[in-house]
PDB file of N, CA and C in Angstrom:
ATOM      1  N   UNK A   1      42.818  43.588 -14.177  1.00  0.00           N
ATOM      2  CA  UNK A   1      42.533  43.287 -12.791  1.00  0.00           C
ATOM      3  C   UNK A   1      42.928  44.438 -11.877  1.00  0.00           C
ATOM      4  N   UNK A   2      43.812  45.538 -12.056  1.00  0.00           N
ATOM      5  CA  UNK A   2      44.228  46.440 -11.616  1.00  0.00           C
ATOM      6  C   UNK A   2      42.946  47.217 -10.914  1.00  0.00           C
ATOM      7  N   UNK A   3      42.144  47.600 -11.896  1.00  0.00           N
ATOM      8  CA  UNK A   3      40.993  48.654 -11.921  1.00  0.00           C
ATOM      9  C   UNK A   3      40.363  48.018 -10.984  1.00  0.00           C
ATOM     10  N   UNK A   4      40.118  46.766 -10.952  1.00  0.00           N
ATOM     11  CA  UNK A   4      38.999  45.953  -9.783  1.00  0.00           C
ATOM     12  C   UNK A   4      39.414  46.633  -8.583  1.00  0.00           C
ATOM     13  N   UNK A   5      40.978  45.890  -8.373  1.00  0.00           N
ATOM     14  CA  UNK A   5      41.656  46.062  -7.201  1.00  0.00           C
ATOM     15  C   UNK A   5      41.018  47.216  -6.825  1.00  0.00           C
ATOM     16  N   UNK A   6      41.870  48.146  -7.290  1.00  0.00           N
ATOM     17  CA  UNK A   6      41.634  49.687  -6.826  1.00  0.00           C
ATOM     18  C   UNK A   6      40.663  50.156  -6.656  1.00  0.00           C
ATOM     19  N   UNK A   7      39.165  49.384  -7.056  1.00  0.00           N
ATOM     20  CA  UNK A   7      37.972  49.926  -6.679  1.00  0.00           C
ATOM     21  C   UNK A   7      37.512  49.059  -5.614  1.00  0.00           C
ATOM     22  N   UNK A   8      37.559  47.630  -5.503  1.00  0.00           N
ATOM     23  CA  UNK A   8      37.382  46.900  -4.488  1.00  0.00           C
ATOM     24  C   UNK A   8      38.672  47.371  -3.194  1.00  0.00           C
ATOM     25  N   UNK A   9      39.527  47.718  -3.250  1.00  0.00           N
ATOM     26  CA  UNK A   9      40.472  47.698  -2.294  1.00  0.00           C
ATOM     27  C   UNK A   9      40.923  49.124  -1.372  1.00  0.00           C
ATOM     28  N   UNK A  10      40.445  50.014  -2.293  1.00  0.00           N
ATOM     29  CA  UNK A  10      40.872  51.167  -2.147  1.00  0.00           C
ATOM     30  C   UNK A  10      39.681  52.363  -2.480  1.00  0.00           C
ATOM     31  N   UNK A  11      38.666  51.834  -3.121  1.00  0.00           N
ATOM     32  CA  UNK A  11      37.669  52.708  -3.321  1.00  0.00           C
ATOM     33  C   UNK A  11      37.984  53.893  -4.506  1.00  0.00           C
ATOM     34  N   UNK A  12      38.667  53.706  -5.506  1.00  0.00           N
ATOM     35  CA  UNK A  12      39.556  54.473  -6.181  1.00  0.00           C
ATOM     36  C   UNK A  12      38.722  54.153  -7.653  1.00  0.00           C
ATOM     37  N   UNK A  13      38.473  55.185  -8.078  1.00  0.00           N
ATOM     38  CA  UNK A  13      37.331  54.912  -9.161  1.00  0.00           C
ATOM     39  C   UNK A  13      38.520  55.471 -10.691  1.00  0.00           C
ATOM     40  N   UNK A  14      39.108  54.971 -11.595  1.00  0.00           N
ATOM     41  CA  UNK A  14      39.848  55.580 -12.740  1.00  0.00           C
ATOM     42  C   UNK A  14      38.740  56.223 -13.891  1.00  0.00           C
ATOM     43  N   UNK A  15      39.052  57.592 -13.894  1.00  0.00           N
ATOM     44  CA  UNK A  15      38.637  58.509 -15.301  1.00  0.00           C
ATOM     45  C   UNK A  15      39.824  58.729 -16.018  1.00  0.00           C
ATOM     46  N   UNK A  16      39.093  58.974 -17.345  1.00  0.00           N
ATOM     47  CA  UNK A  16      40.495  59.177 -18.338  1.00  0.00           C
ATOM     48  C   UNK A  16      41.478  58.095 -18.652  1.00  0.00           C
ATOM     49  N   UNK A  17      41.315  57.043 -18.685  1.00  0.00           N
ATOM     50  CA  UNK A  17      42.112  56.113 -18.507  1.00  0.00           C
ATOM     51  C   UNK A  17      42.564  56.003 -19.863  1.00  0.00           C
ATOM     52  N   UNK A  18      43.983  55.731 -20.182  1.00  0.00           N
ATOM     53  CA  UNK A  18      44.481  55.439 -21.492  1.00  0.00           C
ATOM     54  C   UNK A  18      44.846  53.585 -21.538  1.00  0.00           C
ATOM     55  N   UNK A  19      43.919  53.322 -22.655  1.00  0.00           N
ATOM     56  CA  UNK A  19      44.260  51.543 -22.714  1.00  0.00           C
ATOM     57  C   UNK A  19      44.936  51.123 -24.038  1.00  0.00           C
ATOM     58  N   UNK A  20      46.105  50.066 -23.231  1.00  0.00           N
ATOM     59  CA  UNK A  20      47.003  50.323 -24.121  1.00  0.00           C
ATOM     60  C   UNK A  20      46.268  49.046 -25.855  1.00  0.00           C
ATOM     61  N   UNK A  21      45.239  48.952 -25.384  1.00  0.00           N
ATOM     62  CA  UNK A  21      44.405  47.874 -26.478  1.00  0.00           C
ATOM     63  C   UNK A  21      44.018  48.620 -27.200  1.00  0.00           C
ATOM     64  N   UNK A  22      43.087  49.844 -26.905  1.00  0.00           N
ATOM     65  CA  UNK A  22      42.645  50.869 -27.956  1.00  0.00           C
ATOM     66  C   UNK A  22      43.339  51.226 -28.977  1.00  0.00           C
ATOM     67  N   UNK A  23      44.392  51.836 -28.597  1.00  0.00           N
ATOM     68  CA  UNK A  23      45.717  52.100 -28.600  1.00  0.00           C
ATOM     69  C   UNK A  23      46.278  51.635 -29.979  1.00  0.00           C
ATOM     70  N   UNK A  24      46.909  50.162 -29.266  1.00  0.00           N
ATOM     71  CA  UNK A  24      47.216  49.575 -30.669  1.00  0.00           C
ATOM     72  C   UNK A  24      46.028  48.972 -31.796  1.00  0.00           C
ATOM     73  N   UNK A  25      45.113  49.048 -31.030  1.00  0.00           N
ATOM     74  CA  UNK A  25      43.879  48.717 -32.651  1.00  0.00           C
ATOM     75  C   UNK A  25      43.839  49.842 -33.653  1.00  0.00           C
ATOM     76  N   UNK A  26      43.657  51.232 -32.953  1.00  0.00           N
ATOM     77  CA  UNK A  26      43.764  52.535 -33.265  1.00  0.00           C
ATOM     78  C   UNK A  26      44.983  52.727 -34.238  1.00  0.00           C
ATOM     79  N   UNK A  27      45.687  52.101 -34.165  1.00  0.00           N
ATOM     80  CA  UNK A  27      47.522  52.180 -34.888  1.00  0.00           C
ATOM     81  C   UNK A  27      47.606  51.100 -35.850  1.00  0.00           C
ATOM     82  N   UNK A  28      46.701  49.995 -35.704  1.00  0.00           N
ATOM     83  CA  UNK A  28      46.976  48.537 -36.773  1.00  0.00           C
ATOM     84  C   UNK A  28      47.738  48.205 -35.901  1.00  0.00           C
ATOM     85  N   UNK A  29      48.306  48.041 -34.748  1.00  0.00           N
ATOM     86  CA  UNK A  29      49.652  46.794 -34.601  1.00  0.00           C
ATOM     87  C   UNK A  29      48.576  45.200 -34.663  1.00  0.00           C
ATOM     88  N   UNK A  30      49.575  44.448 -34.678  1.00  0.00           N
ATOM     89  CA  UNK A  30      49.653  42.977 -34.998  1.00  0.00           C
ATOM     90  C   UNK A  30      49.155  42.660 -33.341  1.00  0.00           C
ATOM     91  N   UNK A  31      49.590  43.221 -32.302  1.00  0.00           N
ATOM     92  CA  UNK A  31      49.208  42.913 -30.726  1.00  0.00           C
ATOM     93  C   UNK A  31      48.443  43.786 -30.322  1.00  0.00           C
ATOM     94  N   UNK A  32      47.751  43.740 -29.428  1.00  0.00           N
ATOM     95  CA  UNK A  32      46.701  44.617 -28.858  1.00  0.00           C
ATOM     96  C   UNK A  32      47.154  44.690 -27.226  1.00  0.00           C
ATOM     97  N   UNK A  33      48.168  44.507 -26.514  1.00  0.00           N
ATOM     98  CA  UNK A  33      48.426  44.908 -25.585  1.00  0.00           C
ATOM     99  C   UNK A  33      49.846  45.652 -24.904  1.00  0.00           C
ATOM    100  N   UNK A  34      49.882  45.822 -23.804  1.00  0.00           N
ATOM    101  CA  UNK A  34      50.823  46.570 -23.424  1.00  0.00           C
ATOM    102  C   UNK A  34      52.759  45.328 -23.350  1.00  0.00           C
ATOM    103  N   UNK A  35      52.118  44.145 -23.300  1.00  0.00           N
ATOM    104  CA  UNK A  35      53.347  42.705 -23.559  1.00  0.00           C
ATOM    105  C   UNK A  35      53.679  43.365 -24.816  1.00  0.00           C
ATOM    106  N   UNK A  36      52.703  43.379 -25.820  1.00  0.00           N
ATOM    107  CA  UNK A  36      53.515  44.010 -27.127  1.00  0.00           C
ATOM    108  C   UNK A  36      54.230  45.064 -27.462  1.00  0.00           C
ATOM    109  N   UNK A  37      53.566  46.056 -26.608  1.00  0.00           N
ATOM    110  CA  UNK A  37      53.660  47.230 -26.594  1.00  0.00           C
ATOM    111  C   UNK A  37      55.859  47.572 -26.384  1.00  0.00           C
ATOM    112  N   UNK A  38      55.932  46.222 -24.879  1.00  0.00           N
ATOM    113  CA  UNK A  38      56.830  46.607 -24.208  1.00  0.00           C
ATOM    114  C   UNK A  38      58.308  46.098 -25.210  1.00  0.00           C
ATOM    115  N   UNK A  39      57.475  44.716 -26.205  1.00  0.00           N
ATOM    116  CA  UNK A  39      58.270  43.902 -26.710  1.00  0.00           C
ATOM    117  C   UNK A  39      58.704  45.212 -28.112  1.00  0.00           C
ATOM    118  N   UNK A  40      57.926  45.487 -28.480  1.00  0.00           N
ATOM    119  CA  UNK A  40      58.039  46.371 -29.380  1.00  0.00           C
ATOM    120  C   UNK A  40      59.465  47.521 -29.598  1.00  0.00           C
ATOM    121  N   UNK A  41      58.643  48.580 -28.619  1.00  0.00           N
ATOM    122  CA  UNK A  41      59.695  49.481 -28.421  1.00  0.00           C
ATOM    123  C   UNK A  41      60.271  49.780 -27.397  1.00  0.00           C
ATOM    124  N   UNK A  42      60.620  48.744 -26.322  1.00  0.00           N
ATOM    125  CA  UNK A  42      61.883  48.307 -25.163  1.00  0.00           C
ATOM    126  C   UNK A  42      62.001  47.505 -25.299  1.00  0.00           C
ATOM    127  N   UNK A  43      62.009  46.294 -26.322  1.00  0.00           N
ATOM    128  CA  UNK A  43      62.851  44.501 -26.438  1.00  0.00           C
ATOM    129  C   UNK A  43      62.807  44.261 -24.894  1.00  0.00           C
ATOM    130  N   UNK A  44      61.454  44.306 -24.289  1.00  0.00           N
ATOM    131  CA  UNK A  44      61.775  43.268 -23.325  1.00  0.00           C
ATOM    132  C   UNK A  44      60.054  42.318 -23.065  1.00  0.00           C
ATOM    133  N   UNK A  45      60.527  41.270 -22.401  1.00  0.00           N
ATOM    134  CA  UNK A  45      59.548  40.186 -22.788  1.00  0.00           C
ATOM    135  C   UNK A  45      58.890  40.405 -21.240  1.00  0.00           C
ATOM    136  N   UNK A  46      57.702  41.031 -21.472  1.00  0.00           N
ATOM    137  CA  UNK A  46      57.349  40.621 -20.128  1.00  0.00           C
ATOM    138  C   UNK A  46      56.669  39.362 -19.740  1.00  0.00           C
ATOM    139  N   UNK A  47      56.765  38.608 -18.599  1.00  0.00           N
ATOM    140  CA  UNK A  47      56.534  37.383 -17.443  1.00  0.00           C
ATOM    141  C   UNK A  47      55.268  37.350 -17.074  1.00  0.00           C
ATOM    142  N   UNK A  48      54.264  37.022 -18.188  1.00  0.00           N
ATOM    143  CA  UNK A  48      52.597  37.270 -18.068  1.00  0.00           C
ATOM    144  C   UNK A  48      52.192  36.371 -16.669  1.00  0.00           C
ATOM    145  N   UNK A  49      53.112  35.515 -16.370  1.00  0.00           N
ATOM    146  CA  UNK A  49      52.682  34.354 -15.048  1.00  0.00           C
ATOM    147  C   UNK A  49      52.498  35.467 -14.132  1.00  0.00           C
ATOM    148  N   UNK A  50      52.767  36.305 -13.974  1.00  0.00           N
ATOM    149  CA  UNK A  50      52.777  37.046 -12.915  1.00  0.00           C
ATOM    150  C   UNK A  50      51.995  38.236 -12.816  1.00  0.00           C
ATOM    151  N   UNK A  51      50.670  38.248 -14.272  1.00  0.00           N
ATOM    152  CA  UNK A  51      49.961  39.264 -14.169  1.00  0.00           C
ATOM    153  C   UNK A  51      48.963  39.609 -12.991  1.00  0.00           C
ATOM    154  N   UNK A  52      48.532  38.089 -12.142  1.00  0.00           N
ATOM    155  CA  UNK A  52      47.382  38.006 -11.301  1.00  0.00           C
ATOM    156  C   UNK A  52      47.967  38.243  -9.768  1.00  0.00           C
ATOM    157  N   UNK A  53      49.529  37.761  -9.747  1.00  0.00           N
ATOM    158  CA  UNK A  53      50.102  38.774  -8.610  1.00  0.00           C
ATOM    159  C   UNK A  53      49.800  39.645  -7.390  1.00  0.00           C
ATOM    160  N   UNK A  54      49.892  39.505  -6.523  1.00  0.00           N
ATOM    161  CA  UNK A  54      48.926  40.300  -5.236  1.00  0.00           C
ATOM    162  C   UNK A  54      50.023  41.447  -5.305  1.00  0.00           C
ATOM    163  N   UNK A  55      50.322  42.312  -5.995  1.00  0.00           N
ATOM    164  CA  UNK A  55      51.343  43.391  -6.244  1.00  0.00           C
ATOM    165  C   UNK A  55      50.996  44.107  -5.075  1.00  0.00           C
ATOM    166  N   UNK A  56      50.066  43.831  -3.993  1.00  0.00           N
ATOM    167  CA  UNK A  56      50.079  45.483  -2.444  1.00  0.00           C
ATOM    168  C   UNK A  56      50.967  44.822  -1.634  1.00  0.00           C
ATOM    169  N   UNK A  57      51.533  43.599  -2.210  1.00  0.00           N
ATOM    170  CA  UNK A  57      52.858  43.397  -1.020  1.00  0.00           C
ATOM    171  C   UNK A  57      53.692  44.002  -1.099  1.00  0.00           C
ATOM    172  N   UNK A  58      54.605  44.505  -0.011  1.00  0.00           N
ATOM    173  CA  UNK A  58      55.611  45.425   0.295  1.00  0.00           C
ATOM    174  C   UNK A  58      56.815  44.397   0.870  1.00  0.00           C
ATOM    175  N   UNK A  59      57.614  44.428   0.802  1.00  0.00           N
ATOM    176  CA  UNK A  59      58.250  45.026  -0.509  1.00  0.00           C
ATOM    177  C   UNK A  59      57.647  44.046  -1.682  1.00  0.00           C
ATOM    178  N   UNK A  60      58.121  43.754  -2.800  1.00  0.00           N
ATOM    179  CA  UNK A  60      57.339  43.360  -3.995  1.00  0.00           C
ATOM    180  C   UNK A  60      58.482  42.289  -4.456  1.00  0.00           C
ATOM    181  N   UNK A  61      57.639  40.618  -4.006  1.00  0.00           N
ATOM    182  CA  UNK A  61      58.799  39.699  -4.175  1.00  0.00           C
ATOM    183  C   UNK A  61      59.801  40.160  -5.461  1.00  0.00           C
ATOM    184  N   UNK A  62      60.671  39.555  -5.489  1.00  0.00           N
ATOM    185  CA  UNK A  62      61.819  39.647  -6.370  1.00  0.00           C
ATOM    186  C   UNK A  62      61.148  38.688  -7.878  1.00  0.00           C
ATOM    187  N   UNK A  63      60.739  37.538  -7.651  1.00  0.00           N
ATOM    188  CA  UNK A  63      60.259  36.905  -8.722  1.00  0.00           C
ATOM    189  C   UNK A  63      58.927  38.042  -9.793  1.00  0.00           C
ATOM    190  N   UNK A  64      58.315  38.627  -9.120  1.00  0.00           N
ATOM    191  CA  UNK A  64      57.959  39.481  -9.883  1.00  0.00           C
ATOM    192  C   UNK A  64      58.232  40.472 -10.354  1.00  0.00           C
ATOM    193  N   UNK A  65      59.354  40.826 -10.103  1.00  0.00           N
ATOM    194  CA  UNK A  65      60.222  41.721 -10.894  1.00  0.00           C
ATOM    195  C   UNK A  65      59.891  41.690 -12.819  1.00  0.00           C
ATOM    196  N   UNK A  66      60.096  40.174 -13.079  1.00  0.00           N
ATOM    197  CA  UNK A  66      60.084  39.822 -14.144  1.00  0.00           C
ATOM    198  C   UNK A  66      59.087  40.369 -14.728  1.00  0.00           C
ATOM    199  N   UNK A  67      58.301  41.023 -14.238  1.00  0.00           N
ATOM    200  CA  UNK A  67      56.682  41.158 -14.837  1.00  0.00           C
ATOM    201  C   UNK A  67      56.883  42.903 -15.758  1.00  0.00           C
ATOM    202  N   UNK A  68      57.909  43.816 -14.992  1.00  0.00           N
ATOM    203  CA  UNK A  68      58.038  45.028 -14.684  1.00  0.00           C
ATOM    204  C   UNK A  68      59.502  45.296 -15.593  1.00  0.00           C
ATOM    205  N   UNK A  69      59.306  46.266 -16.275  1.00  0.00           N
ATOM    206  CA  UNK A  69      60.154  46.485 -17.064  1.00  0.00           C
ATOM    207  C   UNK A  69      61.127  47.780 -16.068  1.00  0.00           C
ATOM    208  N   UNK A  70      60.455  47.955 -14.742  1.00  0.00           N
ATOM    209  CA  UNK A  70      61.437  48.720 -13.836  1.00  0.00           C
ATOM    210  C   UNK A  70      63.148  48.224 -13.577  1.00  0.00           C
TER     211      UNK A  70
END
């Protein structure tokens, strides 16, 4: 949903983009996304409730923190 945003919102078109699905198909993992990715090699679980998130709020509620391995 990111890519939408940024083209609906911002007019921001992504080249080169690295996806983290390719990625792990390209490698065999067992997951095909970046949740796995994070669970993998940083043990942390990310908070998928919060993928659809209006993230251009400023500051960026606290409950979505959970989403962000920041």
């Amino acid at each position: 949903m990111d890519i939408i945003w940024l083209q609906r919102d911002l007019g921001l078109y992504m080249v080169g983009m690295f996806d983290t699905h390719y990625a792990c198909d390209a490698l065999d993992y067992p997951g095909k996304g970046l949740a796995f990715l994070l669970k993998k090699f940083c043990d942390f679980d990310a908070d998928k409730k919060y993928q659809m998130a209006d993230w251009r709020l400023r500051c960026v509620p606290p409950r979505c923190l959970s989403y962000s391995p920041l």
